[in-house]
PDB file of N, CA and C in Angstrom:
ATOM      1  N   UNK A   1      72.257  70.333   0.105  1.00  0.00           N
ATOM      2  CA  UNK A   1      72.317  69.317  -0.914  1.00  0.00           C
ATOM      3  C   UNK A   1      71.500  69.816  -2.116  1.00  0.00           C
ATOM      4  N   UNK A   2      72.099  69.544  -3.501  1.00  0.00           N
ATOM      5  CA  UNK A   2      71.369  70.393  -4.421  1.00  0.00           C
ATOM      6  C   UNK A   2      70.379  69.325  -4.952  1.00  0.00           C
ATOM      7  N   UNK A   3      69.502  69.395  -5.778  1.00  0.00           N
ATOM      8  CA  UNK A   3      68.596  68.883  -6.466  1.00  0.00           C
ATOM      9  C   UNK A   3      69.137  67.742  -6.926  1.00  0.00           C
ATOM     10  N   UNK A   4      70.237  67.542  -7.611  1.00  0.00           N
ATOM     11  CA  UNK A   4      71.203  67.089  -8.700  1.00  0.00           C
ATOM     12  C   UNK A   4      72.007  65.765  -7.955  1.00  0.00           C
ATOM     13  N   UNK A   5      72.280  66.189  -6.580  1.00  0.00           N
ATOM     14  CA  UNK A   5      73.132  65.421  -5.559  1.00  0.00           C
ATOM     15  C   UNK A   5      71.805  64.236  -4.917  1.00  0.00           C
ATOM     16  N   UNK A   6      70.670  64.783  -4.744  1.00  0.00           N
ATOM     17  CA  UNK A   6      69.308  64.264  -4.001  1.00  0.00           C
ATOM     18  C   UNK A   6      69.220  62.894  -5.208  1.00  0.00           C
ATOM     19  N   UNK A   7      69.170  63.449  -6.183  1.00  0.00           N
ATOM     20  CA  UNK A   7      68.610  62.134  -7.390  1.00  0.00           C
ATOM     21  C   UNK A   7      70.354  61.040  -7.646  1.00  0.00           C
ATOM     22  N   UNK A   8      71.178  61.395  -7.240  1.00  0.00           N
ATOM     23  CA  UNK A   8      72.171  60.505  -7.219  1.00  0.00           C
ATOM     24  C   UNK A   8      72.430  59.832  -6.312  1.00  0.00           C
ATOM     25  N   UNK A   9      71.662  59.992  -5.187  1.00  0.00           N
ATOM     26  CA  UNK A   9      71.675  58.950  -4.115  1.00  0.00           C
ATOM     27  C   UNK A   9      71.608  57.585  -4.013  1.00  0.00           C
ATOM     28  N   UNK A  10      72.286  56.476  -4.055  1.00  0.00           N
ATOM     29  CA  UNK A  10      72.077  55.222  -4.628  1.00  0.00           C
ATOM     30  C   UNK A  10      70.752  54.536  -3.568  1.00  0.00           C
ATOM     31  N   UNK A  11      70.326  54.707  -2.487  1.00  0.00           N
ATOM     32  CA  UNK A  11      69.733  54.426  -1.201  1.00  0.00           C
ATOM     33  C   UNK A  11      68.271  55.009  -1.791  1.00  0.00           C
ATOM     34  N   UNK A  12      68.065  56.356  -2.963  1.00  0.00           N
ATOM     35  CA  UNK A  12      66.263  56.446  -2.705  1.00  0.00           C
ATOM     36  C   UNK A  12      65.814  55.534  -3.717  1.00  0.00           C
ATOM     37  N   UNK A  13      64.559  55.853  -3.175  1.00  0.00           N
ATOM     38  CA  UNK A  13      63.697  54.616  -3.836  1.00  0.00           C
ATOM     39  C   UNK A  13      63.792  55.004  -5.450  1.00  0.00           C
ATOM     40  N   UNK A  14      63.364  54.118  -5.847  1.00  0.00           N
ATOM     41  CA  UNK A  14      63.410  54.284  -7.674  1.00  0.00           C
ATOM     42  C   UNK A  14      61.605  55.020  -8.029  1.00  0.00           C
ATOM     43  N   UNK A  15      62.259  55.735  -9.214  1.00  0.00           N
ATOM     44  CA  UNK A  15      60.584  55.919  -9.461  1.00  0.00           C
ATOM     45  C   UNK A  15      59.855  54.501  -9.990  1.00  0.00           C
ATOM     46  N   UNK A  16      58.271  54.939  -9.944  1.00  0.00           N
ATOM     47  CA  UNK A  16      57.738  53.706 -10.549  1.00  0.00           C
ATOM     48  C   UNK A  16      57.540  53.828 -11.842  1.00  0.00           C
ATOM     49  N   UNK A  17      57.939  52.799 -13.396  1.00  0.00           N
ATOM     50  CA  UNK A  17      58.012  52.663 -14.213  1.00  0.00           C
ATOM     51  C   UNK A  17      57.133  52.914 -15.157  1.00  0.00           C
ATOM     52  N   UNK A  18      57.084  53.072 -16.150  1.00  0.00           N
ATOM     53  CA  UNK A  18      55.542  53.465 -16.938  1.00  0.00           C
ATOM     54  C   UNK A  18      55.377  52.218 -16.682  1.00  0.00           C
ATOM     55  N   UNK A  19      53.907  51.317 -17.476  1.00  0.00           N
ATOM     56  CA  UNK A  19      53.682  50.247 -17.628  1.00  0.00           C
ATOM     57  C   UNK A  19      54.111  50.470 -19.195  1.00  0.00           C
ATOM     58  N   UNK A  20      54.481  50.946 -20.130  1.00  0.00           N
ATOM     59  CA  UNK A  20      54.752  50.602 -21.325  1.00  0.00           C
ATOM     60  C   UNK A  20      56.418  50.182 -21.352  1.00  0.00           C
ATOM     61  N   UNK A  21      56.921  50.818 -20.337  1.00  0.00           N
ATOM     62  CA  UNK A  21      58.608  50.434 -20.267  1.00  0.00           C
ATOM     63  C   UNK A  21      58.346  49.203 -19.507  1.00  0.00           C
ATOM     64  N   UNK A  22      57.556  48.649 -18.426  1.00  0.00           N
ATOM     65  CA  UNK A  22      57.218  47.225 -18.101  1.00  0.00           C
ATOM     66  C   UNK A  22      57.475  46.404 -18.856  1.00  0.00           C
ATOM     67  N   UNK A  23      56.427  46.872 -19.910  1.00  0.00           N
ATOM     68  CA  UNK A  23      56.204  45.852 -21.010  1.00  0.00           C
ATOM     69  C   UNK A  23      57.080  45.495 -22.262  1.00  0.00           C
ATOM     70  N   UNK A  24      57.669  46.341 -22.252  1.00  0.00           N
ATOM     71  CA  UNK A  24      59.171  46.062 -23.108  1.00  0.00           C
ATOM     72  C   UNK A  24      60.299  45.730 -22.210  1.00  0.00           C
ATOM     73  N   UNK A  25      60.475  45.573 -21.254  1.00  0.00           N
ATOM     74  CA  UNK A  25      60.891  44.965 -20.501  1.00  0.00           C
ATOM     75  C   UNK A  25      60.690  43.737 -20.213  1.00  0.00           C
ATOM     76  N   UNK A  26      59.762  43.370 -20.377  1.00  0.00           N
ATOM     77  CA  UNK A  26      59.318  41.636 -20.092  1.00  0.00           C
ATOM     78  C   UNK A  26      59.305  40.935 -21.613  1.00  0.00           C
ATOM     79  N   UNK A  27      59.412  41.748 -22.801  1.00  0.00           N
ATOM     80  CA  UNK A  27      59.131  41.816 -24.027  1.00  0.00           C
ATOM     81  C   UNK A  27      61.098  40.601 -24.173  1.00  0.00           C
ATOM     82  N   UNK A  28      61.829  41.560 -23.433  1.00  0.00           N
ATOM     83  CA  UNK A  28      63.290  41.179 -23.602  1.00  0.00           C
ATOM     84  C   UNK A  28      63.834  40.396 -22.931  1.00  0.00           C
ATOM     85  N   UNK A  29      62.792  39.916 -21.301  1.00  0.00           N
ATOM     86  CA  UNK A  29      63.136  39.144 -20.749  1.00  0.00           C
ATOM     87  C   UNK A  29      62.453  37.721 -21.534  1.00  0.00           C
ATOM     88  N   UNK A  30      61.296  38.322 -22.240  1.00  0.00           N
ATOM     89  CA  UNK A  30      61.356  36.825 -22.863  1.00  0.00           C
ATOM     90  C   UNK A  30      62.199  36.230 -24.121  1.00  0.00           C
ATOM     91  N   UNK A  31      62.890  37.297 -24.626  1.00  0.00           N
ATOM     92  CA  UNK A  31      63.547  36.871 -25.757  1.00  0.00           C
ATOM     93  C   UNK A  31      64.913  36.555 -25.430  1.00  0.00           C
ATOM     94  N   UNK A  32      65.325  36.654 -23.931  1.00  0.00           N
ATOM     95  CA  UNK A  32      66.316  36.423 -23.413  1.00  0.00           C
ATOM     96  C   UNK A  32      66.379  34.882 -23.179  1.00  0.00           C
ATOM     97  N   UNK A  33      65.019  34.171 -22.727  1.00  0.00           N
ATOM     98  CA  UNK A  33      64.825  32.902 -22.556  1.00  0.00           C
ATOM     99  C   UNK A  33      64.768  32.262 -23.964  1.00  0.00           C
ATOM    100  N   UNK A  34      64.335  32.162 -24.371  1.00  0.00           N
ATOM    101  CA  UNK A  34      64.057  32.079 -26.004  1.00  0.00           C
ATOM    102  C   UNK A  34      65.910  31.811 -26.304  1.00  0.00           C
ATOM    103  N   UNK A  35      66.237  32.981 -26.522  1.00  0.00           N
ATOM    104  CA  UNK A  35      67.995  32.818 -27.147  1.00  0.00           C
ATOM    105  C   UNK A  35      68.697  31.709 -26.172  1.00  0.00           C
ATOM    106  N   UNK A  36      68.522  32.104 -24.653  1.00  0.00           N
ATOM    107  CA  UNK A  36      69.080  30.469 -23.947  1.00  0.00           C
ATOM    108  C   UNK A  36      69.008  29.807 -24.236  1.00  0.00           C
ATOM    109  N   UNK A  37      67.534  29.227 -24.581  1.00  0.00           N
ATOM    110  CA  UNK A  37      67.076  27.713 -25.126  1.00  0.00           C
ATOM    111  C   UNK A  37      67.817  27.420 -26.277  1.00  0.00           C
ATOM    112  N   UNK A  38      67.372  28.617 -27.168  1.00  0.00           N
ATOM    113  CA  UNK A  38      68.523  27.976 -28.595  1.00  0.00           C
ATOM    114  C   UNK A  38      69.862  27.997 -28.372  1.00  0.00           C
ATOM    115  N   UNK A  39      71.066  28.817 -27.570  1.00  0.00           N
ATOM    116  CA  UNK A  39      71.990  28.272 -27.559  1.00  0.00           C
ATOM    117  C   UNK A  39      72.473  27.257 -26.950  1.00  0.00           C
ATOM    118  N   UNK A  40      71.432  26.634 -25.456  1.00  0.00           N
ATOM    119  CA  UNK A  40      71.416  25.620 -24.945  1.00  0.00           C
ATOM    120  C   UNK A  40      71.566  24.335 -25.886  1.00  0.00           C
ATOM    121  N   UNK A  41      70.561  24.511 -27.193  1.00  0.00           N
ATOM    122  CA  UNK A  41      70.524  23.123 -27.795  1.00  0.00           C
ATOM    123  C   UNK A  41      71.861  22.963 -29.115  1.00  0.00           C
ATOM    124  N   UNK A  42      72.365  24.585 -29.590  1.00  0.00           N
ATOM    125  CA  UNK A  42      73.332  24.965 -30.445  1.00  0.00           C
ATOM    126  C   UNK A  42      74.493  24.248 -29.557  1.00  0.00           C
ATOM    127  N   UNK A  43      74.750  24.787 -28.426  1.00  0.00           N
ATOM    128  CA  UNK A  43      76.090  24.524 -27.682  1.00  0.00           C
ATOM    129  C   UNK A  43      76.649  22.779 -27.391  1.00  0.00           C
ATOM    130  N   UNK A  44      75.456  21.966 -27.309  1.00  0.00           N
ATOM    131  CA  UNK A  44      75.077  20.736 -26.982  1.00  0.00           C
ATOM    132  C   UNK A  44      75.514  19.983 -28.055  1.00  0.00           C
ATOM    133  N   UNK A  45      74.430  20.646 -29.307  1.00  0.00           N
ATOM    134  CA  UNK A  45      75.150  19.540 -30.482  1.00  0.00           C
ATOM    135  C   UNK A  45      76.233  19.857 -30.974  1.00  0.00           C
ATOM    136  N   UNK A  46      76.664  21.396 -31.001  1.00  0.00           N
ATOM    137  CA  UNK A  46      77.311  21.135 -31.429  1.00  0.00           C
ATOM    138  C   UNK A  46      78.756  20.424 -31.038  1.00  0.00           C
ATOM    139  N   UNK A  47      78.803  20.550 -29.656  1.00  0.00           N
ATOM    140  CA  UNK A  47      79.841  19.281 -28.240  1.00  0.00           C
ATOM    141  C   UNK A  47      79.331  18.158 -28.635  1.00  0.00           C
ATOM    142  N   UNK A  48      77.934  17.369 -29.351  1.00  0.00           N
ATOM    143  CA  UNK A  48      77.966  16.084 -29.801  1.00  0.00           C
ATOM    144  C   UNK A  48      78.387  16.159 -30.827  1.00  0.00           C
ATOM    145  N   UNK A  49      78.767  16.812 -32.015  1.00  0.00           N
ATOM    146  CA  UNK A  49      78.856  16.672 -33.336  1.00  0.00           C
ATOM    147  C   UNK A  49      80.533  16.785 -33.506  1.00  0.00           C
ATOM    148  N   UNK A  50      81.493  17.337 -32.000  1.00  0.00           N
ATOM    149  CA  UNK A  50      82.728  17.032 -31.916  1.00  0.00           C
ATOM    150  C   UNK A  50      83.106  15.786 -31.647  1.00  0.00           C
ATOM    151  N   UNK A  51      82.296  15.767 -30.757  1.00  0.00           N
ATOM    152  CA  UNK A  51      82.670  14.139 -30.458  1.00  0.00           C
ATOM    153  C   UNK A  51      82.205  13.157 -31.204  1.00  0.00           C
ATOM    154  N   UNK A  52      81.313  12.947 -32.008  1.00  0.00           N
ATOM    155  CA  UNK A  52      81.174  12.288 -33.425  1.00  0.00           C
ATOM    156  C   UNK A  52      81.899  12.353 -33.918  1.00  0.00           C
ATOM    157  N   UNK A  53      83.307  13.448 -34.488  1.00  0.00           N
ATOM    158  CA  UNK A  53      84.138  13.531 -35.197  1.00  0.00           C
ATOM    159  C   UNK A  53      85.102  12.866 -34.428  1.00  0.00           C
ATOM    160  N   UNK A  54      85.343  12.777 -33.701  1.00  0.00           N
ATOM    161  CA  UNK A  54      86.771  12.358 -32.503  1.00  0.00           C
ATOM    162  C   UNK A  54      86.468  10.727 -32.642  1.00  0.00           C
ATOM    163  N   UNK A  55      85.059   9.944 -32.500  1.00  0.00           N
ATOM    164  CA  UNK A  55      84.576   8.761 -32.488  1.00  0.00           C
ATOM    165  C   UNK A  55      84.221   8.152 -33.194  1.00  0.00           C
ATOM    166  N   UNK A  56      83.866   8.790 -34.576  1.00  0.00           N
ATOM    167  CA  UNK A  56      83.555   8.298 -35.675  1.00  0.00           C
ATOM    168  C   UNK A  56      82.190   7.824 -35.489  1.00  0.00           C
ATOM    169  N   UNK A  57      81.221   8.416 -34.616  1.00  0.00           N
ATOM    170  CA  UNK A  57      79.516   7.821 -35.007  1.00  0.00           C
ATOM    171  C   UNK A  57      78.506   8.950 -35.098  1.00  0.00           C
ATOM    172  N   UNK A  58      79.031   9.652 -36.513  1.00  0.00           N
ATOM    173  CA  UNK A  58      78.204  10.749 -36.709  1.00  0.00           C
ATOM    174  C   UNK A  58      77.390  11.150 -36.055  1.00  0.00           C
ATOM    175  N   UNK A  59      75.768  10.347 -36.151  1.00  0.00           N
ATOM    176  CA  UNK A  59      74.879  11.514 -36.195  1.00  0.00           C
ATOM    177  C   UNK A  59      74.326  11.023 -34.576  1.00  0.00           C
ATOM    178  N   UNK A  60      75.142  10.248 -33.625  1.00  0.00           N
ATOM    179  CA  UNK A  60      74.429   9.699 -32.490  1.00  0.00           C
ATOM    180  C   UNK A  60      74.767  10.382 -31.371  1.00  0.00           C
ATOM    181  N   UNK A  61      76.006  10.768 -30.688  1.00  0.00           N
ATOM    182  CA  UNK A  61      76.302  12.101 -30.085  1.00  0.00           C
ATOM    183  C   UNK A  61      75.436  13.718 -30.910  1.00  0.00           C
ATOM    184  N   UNK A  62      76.055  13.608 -31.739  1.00  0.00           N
ATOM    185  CA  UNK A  62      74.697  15.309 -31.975  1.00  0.00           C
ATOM    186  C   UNK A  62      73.327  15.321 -31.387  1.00  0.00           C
ATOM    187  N   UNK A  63      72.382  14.047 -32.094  1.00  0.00           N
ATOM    188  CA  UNK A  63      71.579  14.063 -31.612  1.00  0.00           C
ATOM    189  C   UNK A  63      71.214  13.858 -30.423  1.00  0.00           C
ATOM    190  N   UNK A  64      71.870  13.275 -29.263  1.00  0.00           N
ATOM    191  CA  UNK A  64      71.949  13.352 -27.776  1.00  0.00           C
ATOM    192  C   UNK A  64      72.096  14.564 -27.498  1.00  0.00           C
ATOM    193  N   UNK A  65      73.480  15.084 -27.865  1.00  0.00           N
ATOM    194  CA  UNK A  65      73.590  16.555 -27.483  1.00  0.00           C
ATOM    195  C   UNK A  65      72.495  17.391 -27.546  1.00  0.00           C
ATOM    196  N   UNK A  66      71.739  17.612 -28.499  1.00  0.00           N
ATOM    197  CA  UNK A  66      71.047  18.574 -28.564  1.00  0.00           C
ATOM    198  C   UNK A  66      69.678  18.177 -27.853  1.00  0.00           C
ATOM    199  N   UNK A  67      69.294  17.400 -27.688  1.00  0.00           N
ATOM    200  CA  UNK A  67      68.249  16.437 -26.810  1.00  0.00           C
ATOM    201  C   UNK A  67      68.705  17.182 -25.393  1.00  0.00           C
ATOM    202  N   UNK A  68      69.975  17.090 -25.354  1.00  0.00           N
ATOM    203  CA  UNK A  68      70.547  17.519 -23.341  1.00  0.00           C
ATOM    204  C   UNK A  68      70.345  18.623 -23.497  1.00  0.00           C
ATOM    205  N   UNK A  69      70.525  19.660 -24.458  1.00  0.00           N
ATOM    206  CA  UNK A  69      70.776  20.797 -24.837  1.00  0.00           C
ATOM    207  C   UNK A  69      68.909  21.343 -24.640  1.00  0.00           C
ATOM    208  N   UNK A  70      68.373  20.693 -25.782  1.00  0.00           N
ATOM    209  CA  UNK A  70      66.948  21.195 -25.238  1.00  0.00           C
ATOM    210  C   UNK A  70      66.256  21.082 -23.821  1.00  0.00           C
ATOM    211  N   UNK A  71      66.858  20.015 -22.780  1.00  0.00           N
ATOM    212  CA  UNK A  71      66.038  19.972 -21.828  1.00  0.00           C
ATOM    213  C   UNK A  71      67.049  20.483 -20.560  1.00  0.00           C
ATOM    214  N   UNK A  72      68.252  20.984 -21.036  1.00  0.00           N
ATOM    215  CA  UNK A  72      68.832  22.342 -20.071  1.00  0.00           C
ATOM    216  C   UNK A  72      68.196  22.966 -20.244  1.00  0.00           C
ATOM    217  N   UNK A  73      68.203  23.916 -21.485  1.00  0.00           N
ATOM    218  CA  UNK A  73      67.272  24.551 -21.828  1.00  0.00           C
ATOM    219  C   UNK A  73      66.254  24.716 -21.076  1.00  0.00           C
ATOM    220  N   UNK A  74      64.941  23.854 -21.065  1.00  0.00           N
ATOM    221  CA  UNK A  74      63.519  23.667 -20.853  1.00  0.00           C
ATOM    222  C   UNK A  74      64.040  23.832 -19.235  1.00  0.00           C
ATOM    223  N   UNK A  75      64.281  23.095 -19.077  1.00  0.00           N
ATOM    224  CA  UNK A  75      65.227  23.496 -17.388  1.00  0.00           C
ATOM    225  C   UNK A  75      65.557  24.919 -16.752  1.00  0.00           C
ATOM    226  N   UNK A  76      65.939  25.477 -17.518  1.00  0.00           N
ATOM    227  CA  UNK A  76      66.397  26.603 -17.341  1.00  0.00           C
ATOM    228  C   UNK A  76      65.389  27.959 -17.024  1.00  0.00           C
ATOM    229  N   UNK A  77      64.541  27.558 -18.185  1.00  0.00           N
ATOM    230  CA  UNK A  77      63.517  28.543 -18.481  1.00  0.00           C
ATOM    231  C   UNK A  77      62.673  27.564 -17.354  1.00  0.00           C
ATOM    232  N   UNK A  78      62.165  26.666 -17.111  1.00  0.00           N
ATOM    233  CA  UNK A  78      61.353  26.096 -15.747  1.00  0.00           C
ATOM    234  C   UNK A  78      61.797  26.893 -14.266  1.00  0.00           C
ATOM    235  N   UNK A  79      63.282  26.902 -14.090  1.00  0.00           N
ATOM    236  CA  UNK A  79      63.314  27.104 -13.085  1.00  0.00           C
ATOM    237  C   UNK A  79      63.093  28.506 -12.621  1.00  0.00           C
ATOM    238  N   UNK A  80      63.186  29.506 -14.105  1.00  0.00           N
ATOM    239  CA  UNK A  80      63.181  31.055 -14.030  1.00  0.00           C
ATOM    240  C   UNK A  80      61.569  31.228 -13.756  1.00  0.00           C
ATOM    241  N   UNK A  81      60.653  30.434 -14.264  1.00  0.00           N
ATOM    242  CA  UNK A  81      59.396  30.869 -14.086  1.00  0.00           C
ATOM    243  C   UNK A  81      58.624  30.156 -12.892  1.00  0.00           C
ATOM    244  N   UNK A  82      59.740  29.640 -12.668  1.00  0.00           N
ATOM    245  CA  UNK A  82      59.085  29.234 -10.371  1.00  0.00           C
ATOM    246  C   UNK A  82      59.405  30.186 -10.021  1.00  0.00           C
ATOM    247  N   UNK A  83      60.917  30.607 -10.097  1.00  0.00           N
ATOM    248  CA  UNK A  83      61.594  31.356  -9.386  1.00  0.00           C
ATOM    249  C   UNK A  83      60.862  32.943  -9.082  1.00  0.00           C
ATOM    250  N   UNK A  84      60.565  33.780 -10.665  1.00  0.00           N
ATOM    251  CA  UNK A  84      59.129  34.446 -10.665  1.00  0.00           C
ATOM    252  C   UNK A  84      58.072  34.685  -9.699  1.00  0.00           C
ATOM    253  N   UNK A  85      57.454  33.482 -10.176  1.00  0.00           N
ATOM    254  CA  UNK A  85      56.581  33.005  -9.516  1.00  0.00           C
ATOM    255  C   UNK A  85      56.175  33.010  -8.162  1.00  0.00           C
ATOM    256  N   UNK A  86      57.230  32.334  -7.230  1.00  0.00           N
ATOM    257  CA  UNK A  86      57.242  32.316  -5.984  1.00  0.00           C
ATOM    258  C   UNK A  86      57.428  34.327  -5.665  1.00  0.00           C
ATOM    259  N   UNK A  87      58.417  34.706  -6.112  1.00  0.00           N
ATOM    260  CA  UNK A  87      58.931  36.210  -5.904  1.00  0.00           C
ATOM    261  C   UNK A  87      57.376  36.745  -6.098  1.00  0.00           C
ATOM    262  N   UNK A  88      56.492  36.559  -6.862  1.00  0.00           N
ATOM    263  CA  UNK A  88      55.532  37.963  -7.184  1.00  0.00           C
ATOM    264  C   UNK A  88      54.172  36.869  -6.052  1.00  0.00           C
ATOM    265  N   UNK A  89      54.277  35.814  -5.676  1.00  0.00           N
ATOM    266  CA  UNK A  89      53.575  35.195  -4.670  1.00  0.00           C
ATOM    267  C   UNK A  89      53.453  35.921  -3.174  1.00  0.00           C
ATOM    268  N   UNK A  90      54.914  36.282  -2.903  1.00  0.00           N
ATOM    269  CA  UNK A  90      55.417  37.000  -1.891  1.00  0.00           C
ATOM    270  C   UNK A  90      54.940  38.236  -1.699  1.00  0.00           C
TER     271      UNK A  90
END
């Protein structure tokens, strides 16, 4: 087995990471939560601000929507940082 074949093995262990690639790594996992949240509350109103148009009561669906929208959101990112949590507990 050549050198070349040894490092393509899907089964060995991985090397261990710098800590500076860590850290840009967690850098993106947080901006990953971050962009959820905002499209969580984008996606919300803007599904209330259709149905305001379909119902005719402007601004009272949007603002629900995006209310549901922020606390998916907040939801979302809650459950990722138990989920974490418990994992690096272990």
């Amino acid at each position: 087995m050549t050198p070349a074949q040894k490092n393509e093995d899907p089964e060995a262990p991985e090397a261990p990471e710098a800590p500076e690639a860590k850290g840009y790594g967690q850098g993106y996992e947080y901006f990953g939560l971050a962009l959820n949240f905002t499209v969580a509350i984008l996606l919300f109103g803007a599904g209330g601000w259709l149905l305001d148009g379909w119902v005719h009561t402007r601004p009272l669906f949007t603002i629900i929507g995006a209310f549901v929208g922020g606390f998916a959101g907040f939801m979302s990112i809650y459950y990722r940082v138990k989920r974490d949590t418990a994992a690096k507990g272990k």
